[in-house]
Protein backbone atom coordinates (compact mmCIF):
# COMPACT_ATOMS: atom_id res chain seq x y z
CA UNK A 1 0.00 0.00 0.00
CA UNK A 2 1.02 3.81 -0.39
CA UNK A 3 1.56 6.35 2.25
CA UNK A 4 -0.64 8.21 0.23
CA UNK A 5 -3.78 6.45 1.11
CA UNK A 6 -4.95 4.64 4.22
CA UNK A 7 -4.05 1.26 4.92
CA UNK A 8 -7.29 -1.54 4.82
CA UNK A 9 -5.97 -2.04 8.26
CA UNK A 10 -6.24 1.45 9.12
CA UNK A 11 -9.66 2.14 7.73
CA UNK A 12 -11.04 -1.25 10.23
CA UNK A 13 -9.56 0.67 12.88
CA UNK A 14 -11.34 3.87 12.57
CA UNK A 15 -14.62 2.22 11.02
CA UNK A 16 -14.58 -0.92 13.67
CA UNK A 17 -16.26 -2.61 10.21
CA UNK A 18 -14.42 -5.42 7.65
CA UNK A 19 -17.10 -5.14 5.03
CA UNK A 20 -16.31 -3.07 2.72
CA UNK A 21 -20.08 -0.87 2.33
CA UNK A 22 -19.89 -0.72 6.14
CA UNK A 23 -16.89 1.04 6.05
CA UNK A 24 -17.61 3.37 3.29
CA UNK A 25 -20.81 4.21 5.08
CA UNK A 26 -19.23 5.01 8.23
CA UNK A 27 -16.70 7.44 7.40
CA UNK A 28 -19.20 9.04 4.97
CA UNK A 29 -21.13 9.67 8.45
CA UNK A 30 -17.77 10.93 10.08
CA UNK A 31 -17.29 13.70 7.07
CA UNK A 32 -15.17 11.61 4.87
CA UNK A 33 -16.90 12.13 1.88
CA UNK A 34 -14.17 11.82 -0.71
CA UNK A 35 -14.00 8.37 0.46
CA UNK A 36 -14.91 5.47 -2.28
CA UNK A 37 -14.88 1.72 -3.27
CA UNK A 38 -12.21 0.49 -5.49
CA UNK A 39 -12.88 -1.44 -8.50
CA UNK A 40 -11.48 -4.45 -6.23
CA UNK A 41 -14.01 -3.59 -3.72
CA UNK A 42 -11.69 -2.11 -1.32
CA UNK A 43 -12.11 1.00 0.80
CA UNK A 44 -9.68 3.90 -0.96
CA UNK A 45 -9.41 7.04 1.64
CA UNK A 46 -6.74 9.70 0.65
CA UNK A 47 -4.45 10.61 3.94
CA UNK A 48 -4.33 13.93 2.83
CA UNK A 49 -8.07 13.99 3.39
CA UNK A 50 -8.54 12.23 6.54
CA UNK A 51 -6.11 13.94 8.11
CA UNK A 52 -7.64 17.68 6.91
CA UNK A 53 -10.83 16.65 7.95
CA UNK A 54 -9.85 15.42 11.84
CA UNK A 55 -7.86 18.70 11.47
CA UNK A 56 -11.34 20.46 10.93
CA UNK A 57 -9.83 21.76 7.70
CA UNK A 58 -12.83 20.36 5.45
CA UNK A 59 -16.14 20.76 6.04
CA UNK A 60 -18.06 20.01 3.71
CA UNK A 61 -21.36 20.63 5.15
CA UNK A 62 -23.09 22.97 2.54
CA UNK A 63 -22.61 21.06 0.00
CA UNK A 64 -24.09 17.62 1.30
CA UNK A 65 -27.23 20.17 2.52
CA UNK A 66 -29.56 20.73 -0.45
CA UNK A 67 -31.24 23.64 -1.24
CA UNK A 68 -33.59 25.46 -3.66
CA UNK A 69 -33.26 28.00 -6.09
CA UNK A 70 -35.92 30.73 -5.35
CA UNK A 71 -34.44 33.77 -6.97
CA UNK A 72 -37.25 33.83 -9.21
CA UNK A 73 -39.95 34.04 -6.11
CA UNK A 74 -38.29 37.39 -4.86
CA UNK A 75 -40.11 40.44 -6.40
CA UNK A 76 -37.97 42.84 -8.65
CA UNK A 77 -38.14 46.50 -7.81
């Protein structure tokens, strides 16, 4: 494995889950949403990201929180 991702080992650790879509949906729930399933089936995680987001570096928040356009409901002077 590369430093530059986290280790399957790792990603157990901080999950507490071996199957793989219990993993990815756990760290999706802890903010790790760059996280994603291999075409092996394995849990990829970039460091880099892990490590911003227990920093509090990403957040990510308004983005996973939809909302609607209503520019066009607000009256034009």
């Amino acid at each position: 494995m590369s430093d530059l991702t986290l280790s399957p080992a790792e990603i157990e650790e901080i999950t507490g889950f071996a199957m793989p879509c219990k993993q990815l949906q756990a760290l999706r729930e802890q903010g790790f949403i760059r996280a994603h399933r291999a075409r092996d089936g394995r849990v990829i995680l970039e460091r880099a990201h892990y490590l911003a987001v227990c920093a509090g570096q990403f957040n990510n928040s308004k983005a996973l929180t939809p909302s609607a356009n209503t520019a066009w409901m607000k009256k034009t002077a």
